[in-house]
Every structure is written in structure tokens, then in C-alpha cells.
PDB file of N, CA and C in Angstrom:
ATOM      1  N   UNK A   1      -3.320 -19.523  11.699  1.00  0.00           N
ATOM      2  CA  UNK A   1      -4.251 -18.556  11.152  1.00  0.00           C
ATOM      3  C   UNK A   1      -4.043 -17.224  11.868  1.00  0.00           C
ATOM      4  N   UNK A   2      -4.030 -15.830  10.890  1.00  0.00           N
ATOM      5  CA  UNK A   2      -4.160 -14.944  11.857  1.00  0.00           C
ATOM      6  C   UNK A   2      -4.591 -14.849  12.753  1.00  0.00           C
ATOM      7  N   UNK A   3      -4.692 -13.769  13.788  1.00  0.00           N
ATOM      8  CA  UNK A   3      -5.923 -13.765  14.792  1.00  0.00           C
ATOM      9  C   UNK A   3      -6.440 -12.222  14.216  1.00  0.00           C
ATOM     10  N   UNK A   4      -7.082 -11.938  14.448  1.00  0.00           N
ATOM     11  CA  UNK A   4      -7.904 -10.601  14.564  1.00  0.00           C
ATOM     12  C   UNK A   4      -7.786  -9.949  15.879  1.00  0.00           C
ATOM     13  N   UNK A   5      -7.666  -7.966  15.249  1.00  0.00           N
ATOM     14  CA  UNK A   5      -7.616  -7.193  16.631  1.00  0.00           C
ATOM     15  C   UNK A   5      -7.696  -5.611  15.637  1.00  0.00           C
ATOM     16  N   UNK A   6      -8.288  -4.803  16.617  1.00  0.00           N
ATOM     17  CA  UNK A   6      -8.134  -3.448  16.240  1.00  0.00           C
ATOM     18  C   UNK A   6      -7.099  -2.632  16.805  1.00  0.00           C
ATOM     19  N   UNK A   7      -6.433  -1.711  15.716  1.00  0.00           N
ATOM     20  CA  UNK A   7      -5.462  -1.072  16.072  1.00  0.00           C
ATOM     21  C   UNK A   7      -5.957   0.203  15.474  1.00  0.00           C
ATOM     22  N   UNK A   8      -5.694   1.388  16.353  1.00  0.00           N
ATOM     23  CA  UNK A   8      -5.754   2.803  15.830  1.00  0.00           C
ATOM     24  C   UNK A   8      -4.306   3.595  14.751  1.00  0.00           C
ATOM     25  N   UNK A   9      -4.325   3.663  14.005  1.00  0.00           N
ATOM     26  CA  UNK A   9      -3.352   4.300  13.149  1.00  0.00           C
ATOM     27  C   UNK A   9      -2.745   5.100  13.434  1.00  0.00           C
ATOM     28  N   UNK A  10      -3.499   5.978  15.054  1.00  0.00           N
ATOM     29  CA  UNK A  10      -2.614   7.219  15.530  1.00  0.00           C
ATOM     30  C   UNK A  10      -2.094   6.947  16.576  1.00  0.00           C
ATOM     31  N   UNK A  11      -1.939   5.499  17.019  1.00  0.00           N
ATOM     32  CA  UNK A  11      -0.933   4.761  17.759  1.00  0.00           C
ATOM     33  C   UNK A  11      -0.010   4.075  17.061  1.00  0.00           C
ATOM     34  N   UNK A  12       0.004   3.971  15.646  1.00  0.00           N
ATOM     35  CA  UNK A  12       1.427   3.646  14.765  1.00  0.00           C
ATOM     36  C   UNK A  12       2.720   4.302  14.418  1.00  0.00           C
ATOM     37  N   UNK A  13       3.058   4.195  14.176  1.00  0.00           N
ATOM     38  CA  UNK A  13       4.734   5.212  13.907  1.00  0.00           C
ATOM     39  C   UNK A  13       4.492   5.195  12.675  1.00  0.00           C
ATOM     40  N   UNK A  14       4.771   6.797  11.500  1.00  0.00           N
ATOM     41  CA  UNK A  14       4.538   6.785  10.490  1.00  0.00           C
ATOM     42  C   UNK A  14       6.218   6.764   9.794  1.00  0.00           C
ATOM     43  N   UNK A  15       5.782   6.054   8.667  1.00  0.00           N
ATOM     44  CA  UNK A  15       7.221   5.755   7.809  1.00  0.00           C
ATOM     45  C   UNK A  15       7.065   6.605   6.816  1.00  0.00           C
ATOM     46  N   UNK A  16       8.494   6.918   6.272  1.00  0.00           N
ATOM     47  CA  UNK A  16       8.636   6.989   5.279  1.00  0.00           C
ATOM     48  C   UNK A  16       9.330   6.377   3.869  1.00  0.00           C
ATOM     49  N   UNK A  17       8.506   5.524   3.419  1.00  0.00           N
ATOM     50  CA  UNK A  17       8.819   3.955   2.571  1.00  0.00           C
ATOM     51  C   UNK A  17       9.947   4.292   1.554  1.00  0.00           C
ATOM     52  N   UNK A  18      10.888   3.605   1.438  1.00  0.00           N
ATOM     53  CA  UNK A  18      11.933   4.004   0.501  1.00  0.00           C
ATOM     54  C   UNK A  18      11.706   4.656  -0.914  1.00  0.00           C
ATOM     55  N   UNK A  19      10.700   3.941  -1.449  1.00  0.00           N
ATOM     56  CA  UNK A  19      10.617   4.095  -2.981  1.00  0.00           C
ATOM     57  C   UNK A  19       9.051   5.019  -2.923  1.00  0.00           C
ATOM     58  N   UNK A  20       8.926   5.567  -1.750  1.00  0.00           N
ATOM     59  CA  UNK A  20       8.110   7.089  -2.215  1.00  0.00           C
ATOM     60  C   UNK A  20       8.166   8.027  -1.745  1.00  0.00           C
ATOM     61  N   UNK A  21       7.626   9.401  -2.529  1.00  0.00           N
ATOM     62  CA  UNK A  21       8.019  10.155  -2.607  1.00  0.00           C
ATOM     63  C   UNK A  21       6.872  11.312  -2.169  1.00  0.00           C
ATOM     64  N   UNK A  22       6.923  12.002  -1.452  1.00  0.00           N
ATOM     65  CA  UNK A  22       5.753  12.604  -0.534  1.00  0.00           C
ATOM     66  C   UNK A  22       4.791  11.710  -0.155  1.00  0.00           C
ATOM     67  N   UNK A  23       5.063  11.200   0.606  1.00  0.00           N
ATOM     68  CA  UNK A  23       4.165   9.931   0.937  1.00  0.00           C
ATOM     69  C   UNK A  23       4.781   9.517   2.519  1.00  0.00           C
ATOM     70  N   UNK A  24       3.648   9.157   3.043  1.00  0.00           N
ATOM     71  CA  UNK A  24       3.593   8.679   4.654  1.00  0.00           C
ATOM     72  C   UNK A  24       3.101   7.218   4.883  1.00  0.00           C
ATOM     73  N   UNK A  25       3.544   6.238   5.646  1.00  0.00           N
ATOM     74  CA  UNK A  25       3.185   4.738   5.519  1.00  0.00           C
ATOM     75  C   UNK A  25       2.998   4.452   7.035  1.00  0.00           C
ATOM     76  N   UNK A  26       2.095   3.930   7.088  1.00  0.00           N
ATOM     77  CA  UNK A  26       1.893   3.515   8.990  1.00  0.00           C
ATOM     78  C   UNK A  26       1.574   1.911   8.730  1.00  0.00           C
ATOM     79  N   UNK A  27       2.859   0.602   9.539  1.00  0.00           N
ATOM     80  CA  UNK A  27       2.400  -0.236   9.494  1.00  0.00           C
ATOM     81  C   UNK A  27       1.577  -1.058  10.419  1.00  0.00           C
ATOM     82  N   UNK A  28       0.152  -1.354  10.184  1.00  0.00           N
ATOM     83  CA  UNK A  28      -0.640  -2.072  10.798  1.00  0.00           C
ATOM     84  C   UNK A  28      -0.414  -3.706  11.517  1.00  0.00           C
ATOM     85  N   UNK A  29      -0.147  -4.394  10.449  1.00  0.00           N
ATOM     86  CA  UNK A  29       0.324  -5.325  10.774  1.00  0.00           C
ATOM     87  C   UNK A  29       1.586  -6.695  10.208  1.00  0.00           C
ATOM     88  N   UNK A  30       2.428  -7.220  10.848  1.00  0.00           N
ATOM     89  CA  UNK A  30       3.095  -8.094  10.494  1.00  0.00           C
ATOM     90  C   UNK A  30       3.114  -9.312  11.344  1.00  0.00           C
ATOM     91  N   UNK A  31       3.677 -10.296  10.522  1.00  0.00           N
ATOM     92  CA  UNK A  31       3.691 -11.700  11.221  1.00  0.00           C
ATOM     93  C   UNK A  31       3.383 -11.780  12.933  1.00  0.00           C
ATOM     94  N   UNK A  32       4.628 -10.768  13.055  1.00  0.00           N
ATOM     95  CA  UNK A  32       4.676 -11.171  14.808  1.00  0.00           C
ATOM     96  C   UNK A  32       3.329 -10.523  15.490  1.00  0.00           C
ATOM     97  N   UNK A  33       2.772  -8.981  14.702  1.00  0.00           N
ATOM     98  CA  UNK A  33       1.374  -8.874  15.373  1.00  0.00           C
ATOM     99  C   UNK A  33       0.456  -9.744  15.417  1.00  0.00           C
ATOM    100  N   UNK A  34       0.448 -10.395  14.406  1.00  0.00           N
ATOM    101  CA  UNK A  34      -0.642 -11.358  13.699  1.00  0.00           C
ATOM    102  C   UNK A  34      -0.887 -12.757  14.362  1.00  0.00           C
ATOM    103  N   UNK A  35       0.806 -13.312  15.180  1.00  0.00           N
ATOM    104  CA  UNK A  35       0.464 -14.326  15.447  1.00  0.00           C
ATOM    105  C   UNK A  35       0.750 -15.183  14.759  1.00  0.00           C
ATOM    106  N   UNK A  36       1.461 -15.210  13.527  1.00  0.00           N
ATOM    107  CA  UNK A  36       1.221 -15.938  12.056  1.00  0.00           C
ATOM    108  C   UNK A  36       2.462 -16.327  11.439  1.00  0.00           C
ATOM    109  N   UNK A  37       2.665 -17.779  10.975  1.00  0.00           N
ATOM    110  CA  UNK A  37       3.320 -17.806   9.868  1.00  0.00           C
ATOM    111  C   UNK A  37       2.992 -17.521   8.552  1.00  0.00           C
ATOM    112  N   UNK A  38       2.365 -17.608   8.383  1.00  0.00           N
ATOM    113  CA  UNK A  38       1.392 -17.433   6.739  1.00  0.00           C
ATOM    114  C   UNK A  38       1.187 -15.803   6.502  1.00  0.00           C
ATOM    115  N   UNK A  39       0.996 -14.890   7.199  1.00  0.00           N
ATOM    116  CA  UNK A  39       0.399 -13.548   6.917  1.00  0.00           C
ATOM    117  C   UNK A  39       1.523 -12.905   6.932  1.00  0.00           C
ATOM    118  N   UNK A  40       1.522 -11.511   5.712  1.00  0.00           N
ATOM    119  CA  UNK A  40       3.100 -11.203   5.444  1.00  0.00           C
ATOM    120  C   UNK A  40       2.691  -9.556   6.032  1.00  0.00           C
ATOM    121  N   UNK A  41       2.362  -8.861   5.621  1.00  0.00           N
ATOM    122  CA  UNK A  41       2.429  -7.232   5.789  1.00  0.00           C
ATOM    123  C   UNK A  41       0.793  -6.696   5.873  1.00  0.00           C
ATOM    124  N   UNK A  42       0.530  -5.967   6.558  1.00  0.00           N
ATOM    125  CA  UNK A  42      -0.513  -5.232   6.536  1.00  0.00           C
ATOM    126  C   UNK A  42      -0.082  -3.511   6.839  1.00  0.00           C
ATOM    127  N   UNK A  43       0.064  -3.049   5.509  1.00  0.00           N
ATOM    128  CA  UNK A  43      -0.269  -1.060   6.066  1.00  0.00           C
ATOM    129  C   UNK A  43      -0.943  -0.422   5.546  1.00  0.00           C
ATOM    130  N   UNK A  44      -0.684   1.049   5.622  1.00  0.00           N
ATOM    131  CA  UNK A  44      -1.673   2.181   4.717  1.00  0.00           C
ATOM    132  C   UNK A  44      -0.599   2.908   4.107  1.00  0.00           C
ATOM    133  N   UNK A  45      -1.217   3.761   3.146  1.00  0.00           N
ATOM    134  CA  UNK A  45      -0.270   4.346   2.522  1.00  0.00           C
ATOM    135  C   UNK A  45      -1.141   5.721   2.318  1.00  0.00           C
ATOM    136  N   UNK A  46      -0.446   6.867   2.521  1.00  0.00           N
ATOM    137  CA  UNK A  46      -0.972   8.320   1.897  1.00  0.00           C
ATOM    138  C   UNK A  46       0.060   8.925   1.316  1.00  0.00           C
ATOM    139  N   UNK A  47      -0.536   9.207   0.087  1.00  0.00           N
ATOM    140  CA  UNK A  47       0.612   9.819  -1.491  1.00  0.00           C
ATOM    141  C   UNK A  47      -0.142  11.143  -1.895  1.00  0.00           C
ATOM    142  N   UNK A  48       0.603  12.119  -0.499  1.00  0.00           N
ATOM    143  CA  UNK A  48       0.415  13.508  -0.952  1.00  0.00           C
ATOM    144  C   UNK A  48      -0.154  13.968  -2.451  1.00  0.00           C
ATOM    145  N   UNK A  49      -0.522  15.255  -2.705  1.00  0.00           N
ATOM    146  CA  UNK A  49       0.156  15.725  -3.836  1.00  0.00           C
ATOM    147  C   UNK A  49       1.143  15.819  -4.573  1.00  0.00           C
ATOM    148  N   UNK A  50       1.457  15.545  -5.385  1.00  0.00           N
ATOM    149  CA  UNK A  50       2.630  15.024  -6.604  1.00  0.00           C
ATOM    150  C   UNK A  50       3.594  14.247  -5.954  1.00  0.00           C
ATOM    151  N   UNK A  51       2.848  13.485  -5.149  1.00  0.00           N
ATOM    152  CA  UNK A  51       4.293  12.642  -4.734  1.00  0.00           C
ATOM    153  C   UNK A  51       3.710  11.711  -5.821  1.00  0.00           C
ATOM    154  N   UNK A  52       4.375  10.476  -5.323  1.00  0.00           N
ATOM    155  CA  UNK A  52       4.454   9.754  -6.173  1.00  0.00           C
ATOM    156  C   UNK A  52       5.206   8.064  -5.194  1.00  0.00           C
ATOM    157  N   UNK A  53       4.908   6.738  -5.727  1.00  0.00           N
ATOM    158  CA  UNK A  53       5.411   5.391  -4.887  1.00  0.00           C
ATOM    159  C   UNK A  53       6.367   5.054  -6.874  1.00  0.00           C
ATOM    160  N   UNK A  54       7.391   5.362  -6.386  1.00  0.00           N
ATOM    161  CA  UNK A  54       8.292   4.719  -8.096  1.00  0.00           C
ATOM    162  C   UNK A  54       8.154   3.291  -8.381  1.00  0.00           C
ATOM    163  N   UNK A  55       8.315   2.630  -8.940  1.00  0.00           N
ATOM    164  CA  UNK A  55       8.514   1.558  -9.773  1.00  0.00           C
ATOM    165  C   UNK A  55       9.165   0.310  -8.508  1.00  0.00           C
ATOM    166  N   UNK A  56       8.333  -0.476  -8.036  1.00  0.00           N
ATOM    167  CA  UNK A  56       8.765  -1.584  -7.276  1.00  0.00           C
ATOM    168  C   UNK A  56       8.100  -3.122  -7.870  1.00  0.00           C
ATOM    169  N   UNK A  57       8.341  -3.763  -6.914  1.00  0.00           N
ATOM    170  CA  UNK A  57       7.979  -5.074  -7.506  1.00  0.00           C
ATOM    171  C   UNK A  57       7.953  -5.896  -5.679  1.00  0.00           C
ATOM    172  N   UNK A  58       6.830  -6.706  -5.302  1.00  0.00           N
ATOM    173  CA  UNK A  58       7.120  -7.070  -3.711  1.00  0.00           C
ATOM    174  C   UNK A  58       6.728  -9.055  -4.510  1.00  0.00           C
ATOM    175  N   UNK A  59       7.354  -9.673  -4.205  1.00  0.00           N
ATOM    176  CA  UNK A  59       6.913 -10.976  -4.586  1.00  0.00           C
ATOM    177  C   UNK A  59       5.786 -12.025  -3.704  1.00  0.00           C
ATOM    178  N   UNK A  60       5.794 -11.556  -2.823  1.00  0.00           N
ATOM    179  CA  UNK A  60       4.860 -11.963  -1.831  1.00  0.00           C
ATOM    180  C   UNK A  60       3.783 -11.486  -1.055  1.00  0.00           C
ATOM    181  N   UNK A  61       3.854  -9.542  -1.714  1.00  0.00           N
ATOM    182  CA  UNK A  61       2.574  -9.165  -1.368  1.00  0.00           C
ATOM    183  C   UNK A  61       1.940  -8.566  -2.295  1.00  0.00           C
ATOM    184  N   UNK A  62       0.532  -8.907  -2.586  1.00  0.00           N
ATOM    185  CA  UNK A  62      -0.686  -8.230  -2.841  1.00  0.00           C
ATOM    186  C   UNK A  62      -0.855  -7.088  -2.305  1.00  0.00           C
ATOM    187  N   UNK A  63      -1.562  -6.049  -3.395  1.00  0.00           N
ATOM    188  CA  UNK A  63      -1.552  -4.606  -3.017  1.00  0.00           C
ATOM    189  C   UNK A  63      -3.251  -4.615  -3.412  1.00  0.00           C
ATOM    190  N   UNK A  64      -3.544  -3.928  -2.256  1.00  0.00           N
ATOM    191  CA  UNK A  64      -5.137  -3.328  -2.320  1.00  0.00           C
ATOM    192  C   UNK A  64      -5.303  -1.955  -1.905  1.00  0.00           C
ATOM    193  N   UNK A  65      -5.449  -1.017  -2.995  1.00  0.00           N
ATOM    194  CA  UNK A  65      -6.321   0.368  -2.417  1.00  0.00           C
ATOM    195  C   UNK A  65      -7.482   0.800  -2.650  1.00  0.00           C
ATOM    196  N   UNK A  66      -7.603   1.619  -1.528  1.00  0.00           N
ATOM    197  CA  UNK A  66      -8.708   2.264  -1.426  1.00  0.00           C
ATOM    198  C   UNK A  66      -8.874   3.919  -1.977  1.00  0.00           C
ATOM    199  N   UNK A  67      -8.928   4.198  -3.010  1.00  0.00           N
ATOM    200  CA  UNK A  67      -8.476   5.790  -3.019  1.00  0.00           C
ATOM    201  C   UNK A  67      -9.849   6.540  -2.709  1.00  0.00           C
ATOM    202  N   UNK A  68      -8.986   7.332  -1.154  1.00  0.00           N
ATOM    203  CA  UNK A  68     -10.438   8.246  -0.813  1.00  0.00           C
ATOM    204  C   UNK A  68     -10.734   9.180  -1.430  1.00  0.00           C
ATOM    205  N   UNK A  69      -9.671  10.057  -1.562  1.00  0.00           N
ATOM    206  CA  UNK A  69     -10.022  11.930  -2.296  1.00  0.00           C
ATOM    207  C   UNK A  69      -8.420  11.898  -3.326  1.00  0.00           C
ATOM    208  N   UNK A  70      -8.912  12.422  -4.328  1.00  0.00           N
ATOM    209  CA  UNK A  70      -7.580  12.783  -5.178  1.00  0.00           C
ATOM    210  C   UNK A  70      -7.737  12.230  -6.499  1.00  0.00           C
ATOM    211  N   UNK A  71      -6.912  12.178  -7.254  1.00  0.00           N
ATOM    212  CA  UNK A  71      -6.857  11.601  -8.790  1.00  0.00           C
ATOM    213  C   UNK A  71      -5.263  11.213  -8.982  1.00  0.00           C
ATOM    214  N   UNK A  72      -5.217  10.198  -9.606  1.00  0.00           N
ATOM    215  CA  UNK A  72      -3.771   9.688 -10.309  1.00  0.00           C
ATOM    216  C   UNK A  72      -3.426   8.630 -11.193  1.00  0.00           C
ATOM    217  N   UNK A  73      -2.984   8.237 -11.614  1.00  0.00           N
ATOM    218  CA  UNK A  73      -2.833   6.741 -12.346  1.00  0.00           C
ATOM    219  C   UNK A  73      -1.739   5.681 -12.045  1.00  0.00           C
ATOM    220  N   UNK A  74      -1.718   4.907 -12.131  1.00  0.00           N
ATOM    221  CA  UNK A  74      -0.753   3.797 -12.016  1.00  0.00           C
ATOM    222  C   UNK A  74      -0.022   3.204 -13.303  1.00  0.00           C
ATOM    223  N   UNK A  75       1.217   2.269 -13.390  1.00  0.00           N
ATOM    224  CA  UNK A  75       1.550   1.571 -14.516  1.00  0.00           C
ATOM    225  C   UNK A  75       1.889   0.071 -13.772  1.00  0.00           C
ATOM    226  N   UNK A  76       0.738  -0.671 -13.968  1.00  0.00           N
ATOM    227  CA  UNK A  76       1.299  -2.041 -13.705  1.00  0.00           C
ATOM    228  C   UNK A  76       1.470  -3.063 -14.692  1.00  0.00           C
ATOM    229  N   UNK A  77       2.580  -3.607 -14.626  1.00  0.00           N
ATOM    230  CA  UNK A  77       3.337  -4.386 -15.954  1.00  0.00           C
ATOM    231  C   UNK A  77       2.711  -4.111 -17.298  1.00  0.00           C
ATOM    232  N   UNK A  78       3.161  -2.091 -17.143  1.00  0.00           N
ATOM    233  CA  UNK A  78       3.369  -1.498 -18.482  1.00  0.00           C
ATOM    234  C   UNK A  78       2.197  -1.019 -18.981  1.00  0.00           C
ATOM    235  N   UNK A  79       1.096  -1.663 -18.031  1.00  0.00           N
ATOM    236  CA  UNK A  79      -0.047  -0.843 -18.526  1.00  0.00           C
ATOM    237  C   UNK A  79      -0.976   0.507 -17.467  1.00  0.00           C
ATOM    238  N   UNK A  80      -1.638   1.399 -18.087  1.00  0.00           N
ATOM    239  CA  UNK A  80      -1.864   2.458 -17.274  1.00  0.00           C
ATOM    240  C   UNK A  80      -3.156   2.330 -16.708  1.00  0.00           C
ATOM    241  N   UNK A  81      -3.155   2.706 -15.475  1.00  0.00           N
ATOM    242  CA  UNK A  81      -4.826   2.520 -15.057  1.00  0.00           C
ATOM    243  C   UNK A  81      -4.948   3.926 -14.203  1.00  0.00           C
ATOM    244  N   UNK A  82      -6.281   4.653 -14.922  1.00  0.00           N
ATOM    245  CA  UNK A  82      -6.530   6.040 -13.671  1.00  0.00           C
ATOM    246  C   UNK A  82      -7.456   5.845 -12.609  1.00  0.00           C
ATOM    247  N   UNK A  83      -7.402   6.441 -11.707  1.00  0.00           N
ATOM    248  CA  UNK A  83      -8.480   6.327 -10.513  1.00  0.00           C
ATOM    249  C   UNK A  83      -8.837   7.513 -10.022  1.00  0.00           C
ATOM    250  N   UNK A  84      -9.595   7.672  -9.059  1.00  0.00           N
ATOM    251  CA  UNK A  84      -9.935   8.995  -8.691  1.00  0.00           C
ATOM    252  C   UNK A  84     -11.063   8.525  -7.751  1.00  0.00           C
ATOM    253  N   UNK A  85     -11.791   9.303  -6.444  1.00  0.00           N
ATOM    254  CA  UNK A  85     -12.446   8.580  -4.970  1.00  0.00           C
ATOM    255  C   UNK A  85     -13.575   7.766  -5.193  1.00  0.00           C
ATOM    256  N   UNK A  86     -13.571   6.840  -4.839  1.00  0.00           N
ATOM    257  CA  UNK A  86     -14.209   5.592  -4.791  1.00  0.00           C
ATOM    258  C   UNK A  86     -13.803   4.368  -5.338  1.00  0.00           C
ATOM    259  N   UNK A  87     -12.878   5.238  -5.717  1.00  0.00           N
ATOM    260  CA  UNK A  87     -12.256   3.422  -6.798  1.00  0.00           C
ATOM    261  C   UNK A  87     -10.930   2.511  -5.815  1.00  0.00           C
ATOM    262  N   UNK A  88     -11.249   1.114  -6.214  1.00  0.00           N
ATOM    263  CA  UNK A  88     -10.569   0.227  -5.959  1.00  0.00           C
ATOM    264  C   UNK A  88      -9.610  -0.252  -6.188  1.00  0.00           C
ATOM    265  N   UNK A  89      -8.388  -0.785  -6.123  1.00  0.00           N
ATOM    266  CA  UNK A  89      -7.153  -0.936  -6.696  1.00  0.00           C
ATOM    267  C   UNK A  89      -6.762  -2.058  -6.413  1.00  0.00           C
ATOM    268  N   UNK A  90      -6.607  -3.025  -7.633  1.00  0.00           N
ATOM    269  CA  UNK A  90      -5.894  -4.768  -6.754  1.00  0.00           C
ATOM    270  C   UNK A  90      -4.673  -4.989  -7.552  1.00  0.00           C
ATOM    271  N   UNK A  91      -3.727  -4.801  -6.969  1.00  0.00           N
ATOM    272  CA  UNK A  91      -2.061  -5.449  -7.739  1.00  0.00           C
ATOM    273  C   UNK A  91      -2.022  -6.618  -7.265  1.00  0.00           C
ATOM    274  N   UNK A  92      -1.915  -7.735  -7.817  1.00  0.00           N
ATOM    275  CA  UNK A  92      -1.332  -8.962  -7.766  1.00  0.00           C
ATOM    276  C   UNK A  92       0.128  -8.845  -7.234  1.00  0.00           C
ATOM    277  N   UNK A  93       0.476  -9.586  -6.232  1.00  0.00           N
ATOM    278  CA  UNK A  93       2.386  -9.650  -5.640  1.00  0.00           C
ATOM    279  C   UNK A  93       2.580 -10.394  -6.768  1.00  0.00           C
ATOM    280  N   UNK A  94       4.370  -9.861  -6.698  1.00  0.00           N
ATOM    281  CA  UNK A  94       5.280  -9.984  -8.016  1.00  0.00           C
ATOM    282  C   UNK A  94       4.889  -9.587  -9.313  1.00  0.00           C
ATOM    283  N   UNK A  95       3.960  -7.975  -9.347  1.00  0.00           N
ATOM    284  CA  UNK A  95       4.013  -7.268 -10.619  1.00  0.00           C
ATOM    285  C   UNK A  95       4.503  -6.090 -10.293  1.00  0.00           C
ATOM    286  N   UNK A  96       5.071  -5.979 -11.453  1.00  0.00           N
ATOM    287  CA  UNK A  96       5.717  -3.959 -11.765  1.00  0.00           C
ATOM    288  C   UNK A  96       4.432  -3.253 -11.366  1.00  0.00           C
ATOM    289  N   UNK A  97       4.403  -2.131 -10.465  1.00  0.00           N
ATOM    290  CA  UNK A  97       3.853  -1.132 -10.046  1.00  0.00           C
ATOM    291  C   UNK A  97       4.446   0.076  -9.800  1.00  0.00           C
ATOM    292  N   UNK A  98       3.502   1.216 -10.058  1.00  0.00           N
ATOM    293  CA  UNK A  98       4.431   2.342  -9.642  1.00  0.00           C
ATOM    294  C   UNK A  98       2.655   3.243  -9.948  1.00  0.00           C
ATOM    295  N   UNK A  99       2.942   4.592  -8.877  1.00  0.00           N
ATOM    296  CA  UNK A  99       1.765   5.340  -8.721  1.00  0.00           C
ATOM    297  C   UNK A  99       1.823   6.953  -8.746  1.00  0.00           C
ATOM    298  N   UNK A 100       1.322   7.745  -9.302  1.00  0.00           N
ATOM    299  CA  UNK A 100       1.302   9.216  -9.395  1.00  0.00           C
ATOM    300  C   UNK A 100      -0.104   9.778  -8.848  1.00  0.00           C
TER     301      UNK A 100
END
């Protein structure tokens, strides 16, 4: 089972994830933080203005956001969904996603 712990985000190293595009990624957690065989990825993601995350597919992870400030839409397996601050976001792992 995982374990639980707090980590500050401005002690992470920020990435920049292959398949986006003005966008910054800090990862929180993976297996070896975790302790875990079972637990796959934990990060954050911030998608500037007109950036954009293109068209991926992860088979083993679930995507959850939180969108704080901004507006954009998504296409997951072909269909469009908009959001804008307060709204919630759940991708199922192993579907087409992609975000503006």
C-alpha cells in the first residue's frame, strides 16, 4: 500500500512533458517515493496560455484535474468537453486525450 507524506512543489524539479506545449509538469510522486508496487505516477500539470498537452493515450494512468483559473476544452475519445475554474476533470487510463 502506498504510504502517505507531504511534499512541497517548490522542492520538485519542473518538467517539460514531451507532448506539451507551453506547459510546466512537477512530479510528485512515483513508485519508489511511494513505497509501492501498485501506485504508478502522481504530478501536476500547468498549461499556460495557448499552450496546449496534444493527443496521448497513458494505459495505466488515470487523469484527474483540477482547473483553477482559465478556460479550454478537451477531446477525449473524439468527444469535446469545456471547462473553465472550478471544474473537475476525470480521464479514465487508456483513452485518447488531448487539451487546449
Amino acid at each position: 500500500m502506498p504510504k502517505a507524506y507531504v511534499k512541497n512543489v517548490y522542492d520538485c524539479a519542473a518538467a517539460q512533458p514531451p507532448k506539451h506545449l507551453n506547459a510546466t509538469a512537477w512530479c510528485m510522486g512515483n513508485p519508489q517515493m511511494m513505497d509501492s508496487d501498485s501506485f504508478n505516477f502522481f504530478s501536476i500539470c500547468e498549461i499556460r496560455f495557448g499552450g496546449a498537452a496534444i493527443t496521448d493515450k497513458h494505459p495505466n494512468a488515470d487523469h484527474c484535474y483540477f482547473i483553477l483559473s482559465g478556460k479550454g476544452y478537451s477531446i477525449i475519445e473524439g468527444k469535446r468537453y469545456e471547462y473553465g475554474p472550478g471544474d473537475v476533470m476525470w480521464i479514465p487510463g487508456n483513452c485518447d486525450h488531448e487539451m487546449y
